[in-house]
N, C-alpha and C. Protein backbone atom coordinates (compact mmCIF):
# COMPACT_ATOMS: atom_id res chain seq x y z
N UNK A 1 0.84 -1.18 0.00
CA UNK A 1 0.00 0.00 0.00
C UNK A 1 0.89 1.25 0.00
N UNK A 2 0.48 2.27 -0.86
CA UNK A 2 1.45 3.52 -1.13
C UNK A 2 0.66 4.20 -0.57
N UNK A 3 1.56 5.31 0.24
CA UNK A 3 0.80 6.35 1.34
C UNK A 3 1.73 7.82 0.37
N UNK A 4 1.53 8.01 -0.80
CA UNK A 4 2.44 8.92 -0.78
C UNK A 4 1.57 10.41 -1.32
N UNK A 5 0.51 10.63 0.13
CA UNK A 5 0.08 11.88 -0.58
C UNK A 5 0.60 13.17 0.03
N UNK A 6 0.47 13.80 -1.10
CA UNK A 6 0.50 15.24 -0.96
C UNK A 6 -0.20 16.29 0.25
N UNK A 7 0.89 16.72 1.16
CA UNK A 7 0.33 17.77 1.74
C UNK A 7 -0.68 18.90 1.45
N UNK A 8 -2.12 19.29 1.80
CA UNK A 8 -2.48 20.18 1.18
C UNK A 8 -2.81 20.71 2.30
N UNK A 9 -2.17 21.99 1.66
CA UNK A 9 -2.65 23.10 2.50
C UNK A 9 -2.98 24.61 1.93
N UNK A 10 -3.50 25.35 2.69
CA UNK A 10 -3.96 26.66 2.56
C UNK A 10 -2.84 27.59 2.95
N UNK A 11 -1.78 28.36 1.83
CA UNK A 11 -1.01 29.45 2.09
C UNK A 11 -1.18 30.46 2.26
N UNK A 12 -0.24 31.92 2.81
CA UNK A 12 0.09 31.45 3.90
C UNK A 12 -0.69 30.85 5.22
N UNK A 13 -0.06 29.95 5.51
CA UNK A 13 -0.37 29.71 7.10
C UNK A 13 0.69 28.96 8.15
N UNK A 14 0.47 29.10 9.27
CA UNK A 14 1.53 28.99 10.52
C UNK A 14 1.88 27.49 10.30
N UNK A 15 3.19 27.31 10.79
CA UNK A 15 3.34 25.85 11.00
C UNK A 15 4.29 25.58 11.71
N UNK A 16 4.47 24.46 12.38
CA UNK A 16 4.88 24.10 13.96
C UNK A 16 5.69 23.49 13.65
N UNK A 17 7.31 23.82 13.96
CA UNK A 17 8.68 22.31 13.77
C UNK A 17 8.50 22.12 15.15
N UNK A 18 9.04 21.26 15.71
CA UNK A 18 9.66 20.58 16.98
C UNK A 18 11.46 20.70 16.66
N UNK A 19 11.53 21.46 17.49
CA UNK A 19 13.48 21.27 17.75
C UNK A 19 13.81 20.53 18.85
N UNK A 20 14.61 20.19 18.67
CA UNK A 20 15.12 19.24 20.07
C UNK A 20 17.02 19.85 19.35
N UNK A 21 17.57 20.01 20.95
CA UNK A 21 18.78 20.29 20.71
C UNK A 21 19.33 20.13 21.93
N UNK A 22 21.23 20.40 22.51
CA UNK A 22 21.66 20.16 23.75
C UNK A 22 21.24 21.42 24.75
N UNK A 23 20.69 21.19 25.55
CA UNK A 23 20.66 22.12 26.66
C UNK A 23 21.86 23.28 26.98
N UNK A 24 23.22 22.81 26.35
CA UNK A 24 24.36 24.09 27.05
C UNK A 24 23.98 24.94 25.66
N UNK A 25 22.93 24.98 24.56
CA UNK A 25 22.67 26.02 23.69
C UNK A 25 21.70 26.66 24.09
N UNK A 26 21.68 28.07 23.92
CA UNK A 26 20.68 28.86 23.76
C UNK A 26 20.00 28.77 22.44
N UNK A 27 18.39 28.51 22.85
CA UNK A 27 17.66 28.17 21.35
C UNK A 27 17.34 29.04 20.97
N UNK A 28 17.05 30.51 21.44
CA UNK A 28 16.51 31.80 20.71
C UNK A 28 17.50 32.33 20.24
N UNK A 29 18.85 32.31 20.30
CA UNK A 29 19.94 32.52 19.18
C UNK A 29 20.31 31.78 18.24
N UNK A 30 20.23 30.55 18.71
CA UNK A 30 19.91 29.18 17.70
C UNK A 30 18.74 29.86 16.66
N UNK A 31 17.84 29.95 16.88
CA UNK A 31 16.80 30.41 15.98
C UNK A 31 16.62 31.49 15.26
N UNK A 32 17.69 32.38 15.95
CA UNK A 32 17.76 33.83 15.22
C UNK A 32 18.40 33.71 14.22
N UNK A 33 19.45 32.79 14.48
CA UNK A 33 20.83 32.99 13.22
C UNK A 33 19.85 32.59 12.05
N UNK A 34 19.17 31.02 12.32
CA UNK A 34 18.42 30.74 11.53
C UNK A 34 17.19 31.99 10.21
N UNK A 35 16.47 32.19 11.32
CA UNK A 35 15.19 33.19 10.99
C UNK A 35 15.96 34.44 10.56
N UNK A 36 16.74 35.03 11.18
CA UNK A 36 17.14 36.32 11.06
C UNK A 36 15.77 37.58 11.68
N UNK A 37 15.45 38.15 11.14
CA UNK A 37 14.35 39.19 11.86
C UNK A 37 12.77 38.47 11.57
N UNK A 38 13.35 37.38 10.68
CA UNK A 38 12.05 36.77 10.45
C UNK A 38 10.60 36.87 11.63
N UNK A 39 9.47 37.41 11.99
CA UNK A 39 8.39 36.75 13.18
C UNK A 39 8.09 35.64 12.99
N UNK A 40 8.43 34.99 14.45
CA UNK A 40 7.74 33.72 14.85
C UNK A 40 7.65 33.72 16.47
N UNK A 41 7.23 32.53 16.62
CA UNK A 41 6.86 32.32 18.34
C UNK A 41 7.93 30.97 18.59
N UNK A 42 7.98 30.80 20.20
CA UNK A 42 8.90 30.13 20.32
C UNK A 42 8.77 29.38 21.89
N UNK A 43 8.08 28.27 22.07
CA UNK A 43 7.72 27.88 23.59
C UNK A 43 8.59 26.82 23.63
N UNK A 44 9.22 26.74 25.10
CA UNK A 44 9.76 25.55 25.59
C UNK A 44 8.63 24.14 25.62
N UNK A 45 9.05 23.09 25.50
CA UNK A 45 8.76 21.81 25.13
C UNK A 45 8.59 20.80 26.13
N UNK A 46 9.66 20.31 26.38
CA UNK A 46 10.26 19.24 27.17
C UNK A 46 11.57 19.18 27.08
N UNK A 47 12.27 18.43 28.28
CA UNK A 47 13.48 18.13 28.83
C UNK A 47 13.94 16.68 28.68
N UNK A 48 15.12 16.35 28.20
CA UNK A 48 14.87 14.76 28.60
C UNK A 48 15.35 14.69 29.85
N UNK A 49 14.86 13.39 29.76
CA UNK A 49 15.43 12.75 31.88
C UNK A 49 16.21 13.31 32.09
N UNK A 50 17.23 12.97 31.76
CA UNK A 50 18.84 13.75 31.89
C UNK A 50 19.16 14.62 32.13
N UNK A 51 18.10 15.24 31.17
CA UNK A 51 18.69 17.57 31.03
C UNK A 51 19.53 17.80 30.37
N UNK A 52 19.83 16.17 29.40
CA UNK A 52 20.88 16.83 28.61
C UNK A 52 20.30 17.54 27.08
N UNK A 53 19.18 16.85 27.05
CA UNK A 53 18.25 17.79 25.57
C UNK A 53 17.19 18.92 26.00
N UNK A 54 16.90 19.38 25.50
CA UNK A 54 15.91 20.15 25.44
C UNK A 54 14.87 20.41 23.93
N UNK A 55 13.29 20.56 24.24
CA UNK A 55 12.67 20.77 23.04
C UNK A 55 11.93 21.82 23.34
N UNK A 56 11.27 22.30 21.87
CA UNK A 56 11.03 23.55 21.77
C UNK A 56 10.12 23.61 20.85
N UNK A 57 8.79 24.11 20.58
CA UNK A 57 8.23 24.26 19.47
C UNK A 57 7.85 25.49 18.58
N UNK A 58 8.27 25.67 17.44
CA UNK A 58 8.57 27.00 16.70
C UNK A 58 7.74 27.27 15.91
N UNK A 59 6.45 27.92 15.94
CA UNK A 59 5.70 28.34 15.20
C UNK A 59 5.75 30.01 14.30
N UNK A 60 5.74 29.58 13.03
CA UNK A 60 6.05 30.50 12.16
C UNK A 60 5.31 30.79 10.92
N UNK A 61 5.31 31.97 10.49
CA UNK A 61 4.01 31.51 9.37
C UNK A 61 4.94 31.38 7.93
N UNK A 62 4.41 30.49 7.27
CA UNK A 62 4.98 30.05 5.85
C UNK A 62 4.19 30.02 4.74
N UNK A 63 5.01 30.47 4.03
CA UNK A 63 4.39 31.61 2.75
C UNK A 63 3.96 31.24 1.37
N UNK A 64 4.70 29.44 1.53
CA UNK A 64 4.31 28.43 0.31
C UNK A 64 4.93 26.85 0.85
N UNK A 65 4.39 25.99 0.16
CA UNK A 65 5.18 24.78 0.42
C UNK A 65 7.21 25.06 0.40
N UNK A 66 7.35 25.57 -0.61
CA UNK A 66 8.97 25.51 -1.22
C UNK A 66 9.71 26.52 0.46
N UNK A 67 8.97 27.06 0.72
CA UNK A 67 8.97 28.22 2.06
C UNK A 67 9.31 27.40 3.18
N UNK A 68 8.18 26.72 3.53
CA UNK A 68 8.14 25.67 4.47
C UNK A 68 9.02 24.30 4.56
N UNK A 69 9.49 24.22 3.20
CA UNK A 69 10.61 22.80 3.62
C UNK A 69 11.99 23.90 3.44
N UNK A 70 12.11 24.70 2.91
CA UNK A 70 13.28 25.34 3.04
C UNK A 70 13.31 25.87 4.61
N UNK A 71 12.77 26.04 5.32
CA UNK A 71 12.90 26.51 6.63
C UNK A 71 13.00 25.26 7.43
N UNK A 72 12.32 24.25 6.85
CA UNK A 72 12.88 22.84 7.17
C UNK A 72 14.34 22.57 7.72
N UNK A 73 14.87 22.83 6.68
CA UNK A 73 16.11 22.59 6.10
C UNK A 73 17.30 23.32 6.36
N UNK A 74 16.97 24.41 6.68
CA UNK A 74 17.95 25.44 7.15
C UNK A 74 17.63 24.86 9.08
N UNK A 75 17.25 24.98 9.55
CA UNK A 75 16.85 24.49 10.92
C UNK A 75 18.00 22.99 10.65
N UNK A 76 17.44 22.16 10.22
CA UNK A 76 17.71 20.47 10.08
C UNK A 76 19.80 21.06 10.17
N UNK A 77 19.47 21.65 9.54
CA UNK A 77 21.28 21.91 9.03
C UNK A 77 22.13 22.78 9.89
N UNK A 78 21.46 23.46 11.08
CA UNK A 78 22.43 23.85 11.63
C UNK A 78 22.97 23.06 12.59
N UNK A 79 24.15 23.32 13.56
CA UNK A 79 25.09 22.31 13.55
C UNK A 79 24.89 21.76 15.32
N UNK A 80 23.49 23.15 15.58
CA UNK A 80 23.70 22.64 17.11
C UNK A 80 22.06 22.25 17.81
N UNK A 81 21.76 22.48 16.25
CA UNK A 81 19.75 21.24 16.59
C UNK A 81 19.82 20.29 16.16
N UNK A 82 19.70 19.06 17.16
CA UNK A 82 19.92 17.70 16.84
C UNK A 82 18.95 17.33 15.92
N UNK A 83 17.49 17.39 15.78
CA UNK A 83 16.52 17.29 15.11
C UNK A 83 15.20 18.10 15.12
N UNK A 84 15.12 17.82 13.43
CA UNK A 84 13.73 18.62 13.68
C UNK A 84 12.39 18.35 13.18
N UNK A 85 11.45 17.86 14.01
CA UNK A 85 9.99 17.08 13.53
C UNK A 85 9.29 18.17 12.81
């Protein structure tokens, strides 16, 4: 069975990554370098057991599909967010 559909959505509109990254980073500079003056919102998440991760969820509004995985992607690629849902 092939599941391979297409996202549809209504542009612009907001959309939510999950970051998870190490706790000795600051994520709102983490996110700035990213965004630059870009607006978005930015709430703490969860902790793991440890305290050695931290998550965060980043809501931002995006302006087309090509918008939205490129902001993907720039996030995914910097060197100090472990991942991003």
């Amino acid at each position: 069975m092939e599941h391979s559909q297409e996202l549809k959505l209504e542009y612009p509109c907001h959309w939510e990554y999950k970051l998870i990254l190490s706790t000795e980073h600051d994520v709102s500079l983490l996110v700035k370098e990213v965004l630059d003056e870009r607006e978005h919102d930015l709430k703490p998440s969860q902790n793991s057991t440890k305290g050695n991760y931290s998550s965060h969820t980043l809501r931002i509004l995006v302006h087309n599909d090509d918008d939205r995985k490129m902001l993907f992607h720039a996030l995914k690629s910097h060197k100090h967010i472990k991942f991003v849902l």
